[in-house]
Protein backbone atom coordinates (compact mmCIF):
# COMPACT_ATOMS: atom_id res chain seq x y z
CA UNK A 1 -9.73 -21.25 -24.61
CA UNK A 2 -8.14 -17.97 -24.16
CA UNK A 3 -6.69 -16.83 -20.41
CA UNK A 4 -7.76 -14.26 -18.35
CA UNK A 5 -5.21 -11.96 -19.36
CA UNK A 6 -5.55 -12.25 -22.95
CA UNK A 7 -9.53 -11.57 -22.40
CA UNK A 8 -8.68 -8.70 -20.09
CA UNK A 9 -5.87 -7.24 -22.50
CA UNK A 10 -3.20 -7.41 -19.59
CA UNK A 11 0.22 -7.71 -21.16
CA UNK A 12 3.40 -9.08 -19.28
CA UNK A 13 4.61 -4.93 -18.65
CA UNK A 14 1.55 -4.22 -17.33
CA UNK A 15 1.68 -7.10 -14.84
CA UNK A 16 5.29 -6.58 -14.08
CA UNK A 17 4.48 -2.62 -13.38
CA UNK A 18 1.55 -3.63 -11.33
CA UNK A 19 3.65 -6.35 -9.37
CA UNK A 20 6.35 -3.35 -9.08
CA UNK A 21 3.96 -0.93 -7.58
CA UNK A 22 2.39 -3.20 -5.02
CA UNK A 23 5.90 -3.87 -4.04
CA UNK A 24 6.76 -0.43 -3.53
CA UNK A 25 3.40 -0.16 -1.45
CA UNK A 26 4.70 -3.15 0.78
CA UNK A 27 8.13 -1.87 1.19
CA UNK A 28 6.92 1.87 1.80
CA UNK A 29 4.88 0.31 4.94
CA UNK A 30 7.58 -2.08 6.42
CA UNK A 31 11.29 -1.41 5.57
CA UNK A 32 11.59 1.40 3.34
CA UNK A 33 9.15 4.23 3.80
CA UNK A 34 9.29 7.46 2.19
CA UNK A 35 11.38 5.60 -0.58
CA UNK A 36 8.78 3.12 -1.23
CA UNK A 37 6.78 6.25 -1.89
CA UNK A 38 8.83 7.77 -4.15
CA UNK A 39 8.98 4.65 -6.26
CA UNK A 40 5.20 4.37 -6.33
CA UNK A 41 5.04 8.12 -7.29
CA UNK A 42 7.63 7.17 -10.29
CA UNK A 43 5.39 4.58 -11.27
CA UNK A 44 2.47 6.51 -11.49
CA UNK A 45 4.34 8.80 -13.62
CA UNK A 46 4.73 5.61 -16.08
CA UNK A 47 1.21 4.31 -16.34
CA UNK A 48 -2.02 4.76 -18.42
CA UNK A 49 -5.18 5.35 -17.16
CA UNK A 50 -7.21 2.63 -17.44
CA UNK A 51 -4.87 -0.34 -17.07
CA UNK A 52 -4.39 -2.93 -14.27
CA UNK A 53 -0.40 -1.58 -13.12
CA UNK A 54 -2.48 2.20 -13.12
CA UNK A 55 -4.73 0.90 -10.84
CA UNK A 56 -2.63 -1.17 -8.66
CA UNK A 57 -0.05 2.15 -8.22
CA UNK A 58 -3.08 4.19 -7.06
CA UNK A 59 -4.63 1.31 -4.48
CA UNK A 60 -0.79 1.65 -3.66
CA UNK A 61 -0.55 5.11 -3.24
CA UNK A 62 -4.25 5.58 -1.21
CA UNK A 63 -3.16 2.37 0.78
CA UNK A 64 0.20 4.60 2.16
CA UNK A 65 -1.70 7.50 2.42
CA UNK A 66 -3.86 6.52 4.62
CA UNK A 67 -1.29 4.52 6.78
CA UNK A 68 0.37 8.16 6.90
CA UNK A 69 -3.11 9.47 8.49
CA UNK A 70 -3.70 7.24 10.90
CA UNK A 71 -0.03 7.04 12.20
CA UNK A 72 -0.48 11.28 12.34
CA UNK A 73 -3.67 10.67 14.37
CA UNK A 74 -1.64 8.12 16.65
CA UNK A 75 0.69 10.57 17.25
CA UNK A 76 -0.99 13.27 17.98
CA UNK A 77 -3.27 11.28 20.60
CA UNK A 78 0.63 10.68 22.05
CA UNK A 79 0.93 13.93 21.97
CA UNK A 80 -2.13 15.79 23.85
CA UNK A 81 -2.93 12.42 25.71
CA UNK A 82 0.30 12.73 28.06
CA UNK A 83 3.15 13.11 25.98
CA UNK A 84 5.97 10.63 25.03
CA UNK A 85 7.17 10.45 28.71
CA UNK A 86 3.64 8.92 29.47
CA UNK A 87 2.88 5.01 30.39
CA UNK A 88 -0.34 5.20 28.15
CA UNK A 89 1.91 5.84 24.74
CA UNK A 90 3.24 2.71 25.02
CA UNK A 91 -0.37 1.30 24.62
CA UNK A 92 -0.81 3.61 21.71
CA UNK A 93 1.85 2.11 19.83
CA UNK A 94 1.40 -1.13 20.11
CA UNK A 95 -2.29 -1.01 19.68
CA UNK A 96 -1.38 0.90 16.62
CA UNK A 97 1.20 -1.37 14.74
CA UNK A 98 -0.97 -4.31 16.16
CA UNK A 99 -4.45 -3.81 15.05
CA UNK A 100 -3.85 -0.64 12.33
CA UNK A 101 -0.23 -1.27 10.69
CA UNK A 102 -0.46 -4.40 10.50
CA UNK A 103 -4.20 -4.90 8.63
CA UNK A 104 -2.62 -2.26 6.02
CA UNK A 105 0.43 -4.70 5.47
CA UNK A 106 -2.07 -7.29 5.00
CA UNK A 107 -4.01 -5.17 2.41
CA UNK A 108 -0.82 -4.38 0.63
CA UNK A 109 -0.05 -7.90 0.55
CA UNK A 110 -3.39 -9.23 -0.81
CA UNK A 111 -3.26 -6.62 -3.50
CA UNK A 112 0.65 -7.74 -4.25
CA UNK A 113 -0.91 -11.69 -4.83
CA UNK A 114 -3.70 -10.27 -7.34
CA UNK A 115 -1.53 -7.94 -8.91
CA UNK A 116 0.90 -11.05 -9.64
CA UNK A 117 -2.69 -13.09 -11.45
CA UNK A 118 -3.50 -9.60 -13.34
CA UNK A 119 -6.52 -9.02 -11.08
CA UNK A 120 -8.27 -5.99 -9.31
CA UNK A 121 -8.68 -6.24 -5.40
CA UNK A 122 -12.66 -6.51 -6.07
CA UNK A 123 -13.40 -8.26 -9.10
């Protein structure tokens, strides 16, 4: 009986890339951001169309992307809602990194565990 990954012509670089770039995803979200971006961007530069790490660097890179929107919106709502001196941007943030930051960390980390089996988010 042949394995998934044999069936789906997934090789060990391809699942190591893949693995790489949801790690860079992760890192770009949490400890590292900006350079977690630049890694993904690397990657990209390093994959084919068409394969499993290729797809798991672009979830990667649309995943940070739109983390970057919504944190811009965020701020901006800081911004013309009463300013950083204001009570109410206090609830902004923490609503923020609460309820939005933290479901894209989730994301990245679901797509991390079926980049590691050689899987797509949505199968």
């Amino acid at each position: 009986m042949q394995t998934l990954n044999a069936i789906n012509n997934v090789t060990e670089a391809n699942l190591k890339r893949a693995s790489h770039a949801t790690i860079a995803s992760l890192l770009n979200l949490t400890f590292l951001p900006v350079i977690g971006f630049i890694w993904l961007m690397i990657l990209a530069s390093k994959t084919q169309q068409g394969t499993i790490d290729h797809y798991h660097v672009m979830i990667g890179i649309k995943l940070n992307l739109m983390a970057a929107v919504a944190l811009g919106v965020v701020s901006l709502l800081m911004i013309f809602l009463g300013g950083f001196n204001s009570v109410w941007t206090w609830v902004y943030l923490i609503g923020y990194f609460t309820l939005v930051h933290t479901t894209f960390i989730i994301i990245a980390v679901w797509a991390m565990i079926r980049s590691w089996s050689g899987q797509k988010l949505r199968d």
